[in-house]
N, C-alpha and C. Protein backbone atom coordinates (compact mmCIF):
# COMPACT_ATOMS: atom_id res chain seq x y z
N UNK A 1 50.55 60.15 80.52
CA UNK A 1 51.02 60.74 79.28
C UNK A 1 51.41 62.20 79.47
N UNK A 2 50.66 62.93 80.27
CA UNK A 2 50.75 64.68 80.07
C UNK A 2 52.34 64.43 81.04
N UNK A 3 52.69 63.46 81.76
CA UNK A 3 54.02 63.74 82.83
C UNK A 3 55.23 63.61 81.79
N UNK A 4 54.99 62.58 81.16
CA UNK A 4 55.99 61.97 80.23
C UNK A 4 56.51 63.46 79.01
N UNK A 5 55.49 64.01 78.88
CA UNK A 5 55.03 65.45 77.89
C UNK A 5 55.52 66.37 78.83
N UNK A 6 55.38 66.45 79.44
CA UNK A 6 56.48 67.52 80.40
C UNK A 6 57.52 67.33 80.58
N UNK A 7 57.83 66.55 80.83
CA UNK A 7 59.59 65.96 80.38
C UNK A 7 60.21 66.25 79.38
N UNK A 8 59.55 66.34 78.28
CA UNK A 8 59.87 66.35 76.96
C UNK A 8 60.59 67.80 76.74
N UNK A 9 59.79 68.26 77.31
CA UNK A 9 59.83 70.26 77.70
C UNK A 9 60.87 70.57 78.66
N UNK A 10 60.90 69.65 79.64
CA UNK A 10 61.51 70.41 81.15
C UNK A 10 62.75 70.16 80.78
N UNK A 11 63.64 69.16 80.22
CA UNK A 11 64.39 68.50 79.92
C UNK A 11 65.48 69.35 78.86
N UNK A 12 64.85 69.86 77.88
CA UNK A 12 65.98 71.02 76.99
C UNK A 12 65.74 72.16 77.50
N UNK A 13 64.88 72.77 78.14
CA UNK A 13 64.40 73.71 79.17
C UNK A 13 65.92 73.94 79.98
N UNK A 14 66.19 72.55 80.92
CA UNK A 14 67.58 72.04 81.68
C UNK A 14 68.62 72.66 81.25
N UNK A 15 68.61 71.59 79.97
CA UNK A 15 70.06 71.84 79.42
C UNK A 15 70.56 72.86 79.13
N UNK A 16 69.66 73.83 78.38
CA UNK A 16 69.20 75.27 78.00
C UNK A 16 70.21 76.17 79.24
N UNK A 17 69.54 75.98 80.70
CA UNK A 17 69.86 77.22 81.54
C UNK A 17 71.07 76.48 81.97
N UNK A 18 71.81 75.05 82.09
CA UNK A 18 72.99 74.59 82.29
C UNK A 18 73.98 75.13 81.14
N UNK A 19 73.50 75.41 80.12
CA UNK A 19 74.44 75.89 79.11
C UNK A 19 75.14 77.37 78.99
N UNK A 20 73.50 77.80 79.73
CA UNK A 20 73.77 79.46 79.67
C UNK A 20 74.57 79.90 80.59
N UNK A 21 74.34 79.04 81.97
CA UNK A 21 75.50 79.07 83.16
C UNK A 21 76.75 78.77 83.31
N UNK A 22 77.14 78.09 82.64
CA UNK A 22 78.49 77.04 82.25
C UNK A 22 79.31 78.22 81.24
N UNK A 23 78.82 79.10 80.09
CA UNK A 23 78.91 79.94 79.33
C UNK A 23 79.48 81.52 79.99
N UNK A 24 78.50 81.90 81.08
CA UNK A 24 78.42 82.64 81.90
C UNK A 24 79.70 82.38 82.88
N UNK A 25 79.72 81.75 83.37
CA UNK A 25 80.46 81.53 84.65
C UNK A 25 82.25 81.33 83.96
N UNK A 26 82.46 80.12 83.00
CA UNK A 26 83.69 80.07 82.51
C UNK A 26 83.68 81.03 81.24
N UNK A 27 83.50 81.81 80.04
CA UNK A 27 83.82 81.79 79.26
C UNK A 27 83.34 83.56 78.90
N UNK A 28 82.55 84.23 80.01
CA UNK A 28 82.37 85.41 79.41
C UNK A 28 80.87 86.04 80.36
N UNK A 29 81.19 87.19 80.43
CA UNK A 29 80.22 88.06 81.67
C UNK A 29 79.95 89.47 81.42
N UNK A 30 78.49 90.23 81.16
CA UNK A 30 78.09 91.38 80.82
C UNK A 30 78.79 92.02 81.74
N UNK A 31 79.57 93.52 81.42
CA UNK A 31 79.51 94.07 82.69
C UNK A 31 79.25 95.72 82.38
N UNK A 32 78.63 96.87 83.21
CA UNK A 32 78.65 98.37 83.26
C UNK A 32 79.83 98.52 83.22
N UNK A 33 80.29 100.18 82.60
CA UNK A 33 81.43 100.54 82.81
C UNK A 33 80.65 101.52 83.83
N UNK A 34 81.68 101.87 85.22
CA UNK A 34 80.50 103.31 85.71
C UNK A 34 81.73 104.20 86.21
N UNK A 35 81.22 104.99 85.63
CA UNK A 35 82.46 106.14 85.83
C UNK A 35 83.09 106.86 84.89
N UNK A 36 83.93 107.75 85.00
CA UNK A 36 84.99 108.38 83.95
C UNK A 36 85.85 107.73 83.51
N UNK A 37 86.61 107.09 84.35
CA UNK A 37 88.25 107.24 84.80
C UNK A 37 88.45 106.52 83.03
N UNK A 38 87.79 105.62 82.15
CA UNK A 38 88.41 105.33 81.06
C UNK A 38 87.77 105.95 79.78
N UNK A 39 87.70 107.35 79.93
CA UNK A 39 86.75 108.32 78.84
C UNK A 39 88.72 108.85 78.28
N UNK A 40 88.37 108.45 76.86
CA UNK A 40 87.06 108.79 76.18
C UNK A 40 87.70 107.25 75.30
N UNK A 41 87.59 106.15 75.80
CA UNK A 41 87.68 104.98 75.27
C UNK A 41 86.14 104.66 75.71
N UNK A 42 85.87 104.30 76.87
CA UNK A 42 84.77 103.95 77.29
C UNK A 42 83.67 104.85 78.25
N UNK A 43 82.32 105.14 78.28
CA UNK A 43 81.85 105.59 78.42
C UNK A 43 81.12 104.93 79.94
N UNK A 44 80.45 106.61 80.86
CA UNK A 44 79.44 105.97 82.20
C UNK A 44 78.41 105.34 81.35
N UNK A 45 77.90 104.06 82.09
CA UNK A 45 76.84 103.17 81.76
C UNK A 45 76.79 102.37 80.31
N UNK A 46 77.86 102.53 79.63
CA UNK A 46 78.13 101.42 78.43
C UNK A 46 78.18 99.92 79.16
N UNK A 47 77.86 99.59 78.33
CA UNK A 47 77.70 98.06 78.53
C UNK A 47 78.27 97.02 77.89
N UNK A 48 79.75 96.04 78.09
CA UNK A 48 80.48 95.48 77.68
C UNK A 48 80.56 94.38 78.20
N UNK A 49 81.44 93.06 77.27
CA UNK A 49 81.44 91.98 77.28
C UNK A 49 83.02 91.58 77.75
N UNK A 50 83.01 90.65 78.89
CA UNK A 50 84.43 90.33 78.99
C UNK A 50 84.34 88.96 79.19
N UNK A 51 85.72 88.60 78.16
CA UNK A 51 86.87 87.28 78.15
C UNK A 51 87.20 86.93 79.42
N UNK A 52 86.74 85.85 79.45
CA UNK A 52 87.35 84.75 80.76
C UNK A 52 88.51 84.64 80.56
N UNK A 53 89.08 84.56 79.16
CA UNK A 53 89.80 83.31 78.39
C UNK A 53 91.12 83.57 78.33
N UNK A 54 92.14 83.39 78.97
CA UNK A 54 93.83 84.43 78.09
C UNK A 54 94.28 85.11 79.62
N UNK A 55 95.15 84.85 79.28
CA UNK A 55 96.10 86.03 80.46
C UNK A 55 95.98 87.82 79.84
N UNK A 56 96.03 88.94 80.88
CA UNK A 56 95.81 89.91 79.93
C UNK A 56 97.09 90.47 79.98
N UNK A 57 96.94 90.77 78.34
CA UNK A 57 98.61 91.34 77.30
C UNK A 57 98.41 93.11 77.76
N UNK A 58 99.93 93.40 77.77
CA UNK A 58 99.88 95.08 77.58
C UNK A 58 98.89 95.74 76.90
N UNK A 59 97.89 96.66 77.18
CA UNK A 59 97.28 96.82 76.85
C UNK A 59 95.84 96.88 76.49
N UNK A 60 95.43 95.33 77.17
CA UNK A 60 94.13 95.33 77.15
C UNK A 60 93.49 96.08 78.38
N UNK A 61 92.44 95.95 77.73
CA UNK A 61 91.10 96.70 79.23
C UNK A 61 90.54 95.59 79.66
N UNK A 62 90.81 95.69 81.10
CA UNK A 62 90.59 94.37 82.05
C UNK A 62 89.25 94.96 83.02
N UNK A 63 88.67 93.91 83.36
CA UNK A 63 88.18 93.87 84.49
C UNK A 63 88.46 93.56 85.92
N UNK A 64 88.85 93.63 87.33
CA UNK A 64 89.65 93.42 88.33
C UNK A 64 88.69 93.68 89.39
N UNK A 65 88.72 92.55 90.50
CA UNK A 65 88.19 93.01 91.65
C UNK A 65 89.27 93.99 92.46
N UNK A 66 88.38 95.40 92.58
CA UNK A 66 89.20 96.10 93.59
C UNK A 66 89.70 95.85 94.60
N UNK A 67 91.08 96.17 95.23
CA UNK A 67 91.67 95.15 96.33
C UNK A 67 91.18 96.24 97.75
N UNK A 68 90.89 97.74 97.20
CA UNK A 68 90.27 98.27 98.03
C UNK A 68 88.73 98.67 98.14
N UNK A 69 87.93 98.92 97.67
CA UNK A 69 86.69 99.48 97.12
C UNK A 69 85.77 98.05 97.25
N UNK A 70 86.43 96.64 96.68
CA UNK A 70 85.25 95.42 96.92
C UNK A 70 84.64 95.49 96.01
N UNK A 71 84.26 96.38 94.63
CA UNK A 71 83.94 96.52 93.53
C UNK A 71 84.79 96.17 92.41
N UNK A 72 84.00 95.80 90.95
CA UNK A 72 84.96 95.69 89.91
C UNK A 72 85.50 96.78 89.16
N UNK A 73 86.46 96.88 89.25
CA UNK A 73 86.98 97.80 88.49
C UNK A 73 87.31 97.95 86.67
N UNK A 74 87.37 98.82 86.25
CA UNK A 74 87.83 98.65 84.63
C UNK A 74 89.19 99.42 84.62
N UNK A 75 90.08 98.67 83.43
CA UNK A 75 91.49 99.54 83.16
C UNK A 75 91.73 98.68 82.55
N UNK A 76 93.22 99.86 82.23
CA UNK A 76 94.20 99.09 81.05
C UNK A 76 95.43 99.15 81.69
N UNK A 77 95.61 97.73 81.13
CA UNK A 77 97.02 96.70 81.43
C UNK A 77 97.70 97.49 80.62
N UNK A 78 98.88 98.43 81.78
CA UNK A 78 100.09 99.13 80.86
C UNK A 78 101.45 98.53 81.01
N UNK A 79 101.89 97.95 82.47
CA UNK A 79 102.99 97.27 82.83
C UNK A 79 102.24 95.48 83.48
N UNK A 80 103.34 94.74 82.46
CA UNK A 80 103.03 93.36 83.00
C UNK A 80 104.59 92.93 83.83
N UNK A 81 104.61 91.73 85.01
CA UNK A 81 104.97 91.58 85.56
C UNK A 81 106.75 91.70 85.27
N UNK A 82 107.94 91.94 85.91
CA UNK A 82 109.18 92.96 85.62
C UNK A 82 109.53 93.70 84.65
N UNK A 83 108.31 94.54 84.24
CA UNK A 83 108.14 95.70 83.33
C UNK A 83 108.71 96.70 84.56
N UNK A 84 109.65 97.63 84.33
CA UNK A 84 109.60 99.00 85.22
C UNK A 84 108.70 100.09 84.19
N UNK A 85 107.80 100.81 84.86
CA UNK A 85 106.98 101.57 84.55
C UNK A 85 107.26 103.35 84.42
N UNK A 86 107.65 104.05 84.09
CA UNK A 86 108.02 105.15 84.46
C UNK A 86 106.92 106.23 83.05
N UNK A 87 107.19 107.45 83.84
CA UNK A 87 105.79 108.30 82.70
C UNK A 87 106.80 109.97 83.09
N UNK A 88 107.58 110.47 82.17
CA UNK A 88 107.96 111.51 81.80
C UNK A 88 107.30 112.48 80.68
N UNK A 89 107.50 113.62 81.25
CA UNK A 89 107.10 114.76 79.98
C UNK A 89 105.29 114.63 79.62
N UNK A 90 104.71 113.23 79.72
CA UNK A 90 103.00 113.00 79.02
C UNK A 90 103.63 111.60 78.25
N UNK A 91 104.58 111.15 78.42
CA UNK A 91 105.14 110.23 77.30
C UNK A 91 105.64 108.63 78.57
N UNK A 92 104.80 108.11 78.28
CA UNK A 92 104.91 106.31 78.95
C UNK A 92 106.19 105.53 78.99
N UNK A 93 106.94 105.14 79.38
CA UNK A 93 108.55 104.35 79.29
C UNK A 93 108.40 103.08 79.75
N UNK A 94 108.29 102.04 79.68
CA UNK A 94 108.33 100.68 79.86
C UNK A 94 109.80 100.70 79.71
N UNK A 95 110.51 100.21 80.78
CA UNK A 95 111.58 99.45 80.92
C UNK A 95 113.01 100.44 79.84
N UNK A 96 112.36 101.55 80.11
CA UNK A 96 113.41 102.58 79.40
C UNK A 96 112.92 102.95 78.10
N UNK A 97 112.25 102.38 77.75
CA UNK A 97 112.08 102.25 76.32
C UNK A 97 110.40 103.18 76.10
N UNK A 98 110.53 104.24 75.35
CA UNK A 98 109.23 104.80 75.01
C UNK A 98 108.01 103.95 74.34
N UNK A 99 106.71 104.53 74.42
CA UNK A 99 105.47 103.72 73.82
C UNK A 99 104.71 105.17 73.55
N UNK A 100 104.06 104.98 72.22
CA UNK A 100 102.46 105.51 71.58
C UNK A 100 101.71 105.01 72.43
N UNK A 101 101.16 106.10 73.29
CA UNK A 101 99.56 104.91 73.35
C UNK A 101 98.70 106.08 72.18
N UNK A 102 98.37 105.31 71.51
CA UNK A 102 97.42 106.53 70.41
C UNK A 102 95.69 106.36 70.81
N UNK A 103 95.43 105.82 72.02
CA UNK A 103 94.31 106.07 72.21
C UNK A 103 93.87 106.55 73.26
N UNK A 104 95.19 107.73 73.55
CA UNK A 104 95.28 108.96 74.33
C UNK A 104 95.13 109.86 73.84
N UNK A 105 95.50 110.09 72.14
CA UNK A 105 95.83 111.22 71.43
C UNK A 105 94.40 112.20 71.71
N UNK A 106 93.42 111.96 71.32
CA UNK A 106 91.99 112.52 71.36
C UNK A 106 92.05 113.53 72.29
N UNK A 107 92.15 112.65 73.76
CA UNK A 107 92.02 113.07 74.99
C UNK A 107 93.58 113.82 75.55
N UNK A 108 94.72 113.89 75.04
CA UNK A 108 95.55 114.66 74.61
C UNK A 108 95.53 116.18 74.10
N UNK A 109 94.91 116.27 73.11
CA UNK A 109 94.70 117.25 72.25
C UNK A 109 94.00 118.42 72.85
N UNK A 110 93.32 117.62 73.86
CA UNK A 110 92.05 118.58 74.77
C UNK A 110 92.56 118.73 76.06
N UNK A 111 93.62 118.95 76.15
CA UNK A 111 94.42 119.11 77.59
C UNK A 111 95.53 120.55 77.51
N UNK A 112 94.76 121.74 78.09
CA UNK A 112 95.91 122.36 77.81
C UNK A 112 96.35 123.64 78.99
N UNK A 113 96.06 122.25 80.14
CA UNK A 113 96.56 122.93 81.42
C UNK A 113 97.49 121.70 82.14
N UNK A 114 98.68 121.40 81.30
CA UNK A 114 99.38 120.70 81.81
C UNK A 114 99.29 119.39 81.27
N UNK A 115 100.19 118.07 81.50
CA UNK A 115 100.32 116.69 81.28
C UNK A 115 98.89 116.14 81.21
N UNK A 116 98.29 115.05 80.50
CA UNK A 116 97.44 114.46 80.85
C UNK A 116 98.03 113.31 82.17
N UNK A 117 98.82 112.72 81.84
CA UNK A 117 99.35 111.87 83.02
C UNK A 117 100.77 112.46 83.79
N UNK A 118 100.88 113.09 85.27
CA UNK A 118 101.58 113.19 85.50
C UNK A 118 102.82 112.20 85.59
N UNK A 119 104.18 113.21 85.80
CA UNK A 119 105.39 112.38 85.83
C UNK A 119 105.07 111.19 87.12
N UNK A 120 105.88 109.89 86.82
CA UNK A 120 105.76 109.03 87.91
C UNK A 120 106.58 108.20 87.31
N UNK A 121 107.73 107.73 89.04
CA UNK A 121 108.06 106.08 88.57
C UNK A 121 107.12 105.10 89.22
N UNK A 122 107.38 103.71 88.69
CA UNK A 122 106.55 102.10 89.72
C UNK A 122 107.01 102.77 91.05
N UNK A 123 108.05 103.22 91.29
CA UNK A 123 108.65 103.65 92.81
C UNK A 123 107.86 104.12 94.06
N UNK A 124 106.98 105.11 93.05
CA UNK A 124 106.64 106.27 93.70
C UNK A 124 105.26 106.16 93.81
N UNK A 125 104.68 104.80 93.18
CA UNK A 125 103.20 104.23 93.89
C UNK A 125 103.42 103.11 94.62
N UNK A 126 102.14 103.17 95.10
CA UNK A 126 102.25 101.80 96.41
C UNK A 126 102.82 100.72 95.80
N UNK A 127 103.15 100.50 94.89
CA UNK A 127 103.88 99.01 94.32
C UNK A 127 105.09 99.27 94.86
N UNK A 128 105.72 100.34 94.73
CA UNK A 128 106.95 100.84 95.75
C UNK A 128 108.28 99.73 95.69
N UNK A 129 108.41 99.54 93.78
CA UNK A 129 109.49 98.45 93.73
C UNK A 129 109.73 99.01 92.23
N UNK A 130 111.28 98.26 92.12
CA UNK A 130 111.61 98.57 90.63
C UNK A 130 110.68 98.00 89.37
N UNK A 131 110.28 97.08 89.62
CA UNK A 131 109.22 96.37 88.54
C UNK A 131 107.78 95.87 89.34
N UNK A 132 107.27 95.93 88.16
CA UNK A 132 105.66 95.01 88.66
C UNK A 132 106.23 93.36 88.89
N UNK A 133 105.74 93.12 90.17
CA UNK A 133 105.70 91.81 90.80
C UNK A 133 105.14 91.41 89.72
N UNK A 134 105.86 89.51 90.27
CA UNK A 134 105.26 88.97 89.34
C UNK A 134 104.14 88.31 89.69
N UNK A 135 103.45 87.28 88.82
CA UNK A 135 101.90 87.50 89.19
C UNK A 135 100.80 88.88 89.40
N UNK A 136 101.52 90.08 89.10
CA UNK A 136 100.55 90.66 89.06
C UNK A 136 100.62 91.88 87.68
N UNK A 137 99.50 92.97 87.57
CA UNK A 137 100.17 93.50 86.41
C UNK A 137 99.59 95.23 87.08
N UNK A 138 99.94 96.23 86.24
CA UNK A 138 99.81 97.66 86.66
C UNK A 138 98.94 98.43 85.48
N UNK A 139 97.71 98.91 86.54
CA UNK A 139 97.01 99.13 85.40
C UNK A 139 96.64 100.78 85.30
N UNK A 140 96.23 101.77 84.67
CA UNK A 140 95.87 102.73 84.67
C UNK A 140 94.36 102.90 83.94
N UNK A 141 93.72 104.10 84.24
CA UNK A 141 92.67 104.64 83.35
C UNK A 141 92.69 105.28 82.40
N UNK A 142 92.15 105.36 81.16
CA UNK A 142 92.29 106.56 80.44
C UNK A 142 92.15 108.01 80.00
N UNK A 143 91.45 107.93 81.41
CA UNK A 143 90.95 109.08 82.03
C UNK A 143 92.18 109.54 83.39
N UNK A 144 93.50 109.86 83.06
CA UNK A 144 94.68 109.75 84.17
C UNK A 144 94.51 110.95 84.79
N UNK A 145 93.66 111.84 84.60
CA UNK A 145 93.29 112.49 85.77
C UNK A 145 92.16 112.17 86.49
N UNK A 146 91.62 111.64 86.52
CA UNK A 146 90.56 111.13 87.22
C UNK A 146 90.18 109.37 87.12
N UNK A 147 91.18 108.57 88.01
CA UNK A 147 90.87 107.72 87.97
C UNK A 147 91.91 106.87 88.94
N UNK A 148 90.98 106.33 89.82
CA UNK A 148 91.80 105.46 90.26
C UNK A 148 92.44 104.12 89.98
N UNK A 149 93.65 103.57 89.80
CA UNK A 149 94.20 102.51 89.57
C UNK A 149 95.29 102.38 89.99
N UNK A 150 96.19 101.60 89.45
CA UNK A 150 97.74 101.80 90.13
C UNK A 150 98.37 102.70 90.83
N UNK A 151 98.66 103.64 90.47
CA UNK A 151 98.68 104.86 91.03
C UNK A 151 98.72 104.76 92.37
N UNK A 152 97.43 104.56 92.59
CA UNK A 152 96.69 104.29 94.18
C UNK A 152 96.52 103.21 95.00
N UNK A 153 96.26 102.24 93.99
CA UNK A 153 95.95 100.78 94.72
C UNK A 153 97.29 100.14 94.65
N UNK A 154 97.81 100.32 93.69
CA UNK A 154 99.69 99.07 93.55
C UNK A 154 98.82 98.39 92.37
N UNK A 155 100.21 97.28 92.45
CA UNK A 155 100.14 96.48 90.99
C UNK A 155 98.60 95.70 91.89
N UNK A 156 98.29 94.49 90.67
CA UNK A 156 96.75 94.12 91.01
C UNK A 156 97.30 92.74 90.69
N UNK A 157 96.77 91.59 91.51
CA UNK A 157 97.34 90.69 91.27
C UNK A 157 96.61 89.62 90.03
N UNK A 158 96.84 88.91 89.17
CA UNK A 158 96.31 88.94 88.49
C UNK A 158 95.20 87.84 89.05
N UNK A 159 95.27 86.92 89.90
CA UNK A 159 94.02 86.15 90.06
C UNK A 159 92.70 87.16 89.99
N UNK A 160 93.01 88.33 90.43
CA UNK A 160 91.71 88.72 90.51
C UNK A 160 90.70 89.41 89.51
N UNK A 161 91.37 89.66 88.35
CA UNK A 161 91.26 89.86 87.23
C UNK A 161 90.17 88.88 86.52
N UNK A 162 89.26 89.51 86.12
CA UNK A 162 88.02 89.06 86.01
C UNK A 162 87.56 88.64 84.57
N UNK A 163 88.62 89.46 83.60
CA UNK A 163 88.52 89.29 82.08
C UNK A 163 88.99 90.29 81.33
N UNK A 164 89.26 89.93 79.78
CA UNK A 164 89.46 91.15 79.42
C UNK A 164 88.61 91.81 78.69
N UNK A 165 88.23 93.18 78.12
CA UNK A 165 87.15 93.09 77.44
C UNK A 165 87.40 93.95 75.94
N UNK A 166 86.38 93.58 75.14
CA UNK A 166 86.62 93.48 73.69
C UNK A 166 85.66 93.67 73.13
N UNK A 167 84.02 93.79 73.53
CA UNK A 167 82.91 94.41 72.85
C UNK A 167 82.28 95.52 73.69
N UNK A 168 82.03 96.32 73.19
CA UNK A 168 80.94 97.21 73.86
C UNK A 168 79.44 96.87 73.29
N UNK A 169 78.47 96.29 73.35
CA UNK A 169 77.31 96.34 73.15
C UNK A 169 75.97 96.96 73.28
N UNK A 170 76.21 98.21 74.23
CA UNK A 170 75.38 99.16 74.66
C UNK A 170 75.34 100.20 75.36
N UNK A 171 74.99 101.55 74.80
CA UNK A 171 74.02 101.56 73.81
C UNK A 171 74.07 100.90 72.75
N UNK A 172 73.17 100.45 71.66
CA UNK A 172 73.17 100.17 71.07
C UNK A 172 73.82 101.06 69.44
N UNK A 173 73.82 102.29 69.34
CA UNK A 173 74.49 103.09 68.74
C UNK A 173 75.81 103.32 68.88
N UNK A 174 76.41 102.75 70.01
CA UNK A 174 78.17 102.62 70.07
C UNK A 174 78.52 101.30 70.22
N UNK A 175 77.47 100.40 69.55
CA UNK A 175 78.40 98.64 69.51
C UNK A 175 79.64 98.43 68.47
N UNK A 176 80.74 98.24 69.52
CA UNK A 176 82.06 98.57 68.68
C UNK A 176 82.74 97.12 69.40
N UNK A 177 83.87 97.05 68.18
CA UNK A 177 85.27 95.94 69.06
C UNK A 177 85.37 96.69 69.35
N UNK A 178 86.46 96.55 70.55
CA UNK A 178 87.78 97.40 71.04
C UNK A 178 88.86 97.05 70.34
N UNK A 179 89.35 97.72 69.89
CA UNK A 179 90.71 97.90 69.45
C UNK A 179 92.03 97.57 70.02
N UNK A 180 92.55 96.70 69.48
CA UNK A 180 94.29 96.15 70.34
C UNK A 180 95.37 96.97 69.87
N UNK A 181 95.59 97.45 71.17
CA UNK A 181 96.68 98.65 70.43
C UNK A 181 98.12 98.43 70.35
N UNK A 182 98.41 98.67 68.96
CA UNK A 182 99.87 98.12 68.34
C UNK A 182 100.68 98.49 68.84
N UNK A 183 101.57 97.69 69.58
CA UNK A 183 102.91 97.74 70.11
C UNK A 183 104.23 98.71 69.25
């Protein structure tokens, strides 16, 4: 009787940590932010949730295995695949065409020794082509003086892209969505 009674237990016990893994593995993964490079969106040692789920759109903040470093990286998807990328004056150009990012403005305002993002074409980083390849996308920090991403590494291909992310959960005093920023 007591074996049969352990079964009873061990058994949703099972299913329990098969669920939490299956959850984990396809559909969503805690991760640190550590570093600057995406201040003052995201903070060292916040603690966020990322999407398995979706290809990532202009704009989101992705997660990516570094193609140099072997670590995950965080950024935002600014050019997706034959986007030409170009950054004049502090002001972003996709494919000729200007963009707001307004969740630069903050970190804008507090800059007043020059561009927050210097001038650059796709050219003139290791992607070293008129557009982002396809299959992959070009990402930056929001922290563009201090941060490595495109810039440095090239476009990122997207298999390696780990998720996108959309909650911050900790500390617990900055549990926020992230915000999708309007085109």
């Amino acid at each position: 009787m007591a074996k049969s009674e352990m079964m009873e237990w061990v058994k949703p016990l099972l299913i329990a940590v098969v669920i939490v893994l299956a959850v984990r593995i396809f559909l969503f993964t805690p991760v640190v932010v550590k570093g600057s490079s995406m201040e003052p969106t995201l903070h060292d040692k916040e603690r966020m949730i990322v999407w398995k789920i979706g290809e990532p759109e202009r704009f989101d903040i992705i997660v990516f295995h570094s193609p140099i470093e072997g670590k995950d990286l965080v950024k935002r998807v600014i050019g997706l695949p034959g986007d030409h990328i170009a950054y004049k004056d502090d002001v972003l150009y996709i494919n000729g065409e200007p963009y707001e990012e307004d969740y630069l403005d903050e970190y804008k305002s507090q800059v007043t020794d020059g561009p927050l993002t210097e001038p650059f074409t796709l050219e003139q980083t290791p992607v070293a082509s008129a557009v982002v390849p396809e299959g992959h996308v070009f990402v930056l920090g929001d922290n563009r003086r201090d941060s490595q991403d495109s810039r440095d590494l090239g476009a990122i291909p997207i298999e390696d892209v780990v998720g996108k992310s959309k909650l911050i959960y900790f500390p617990i005093k900055d549990i926020k969505f992230i915000k999708d920023h309007d085109e």
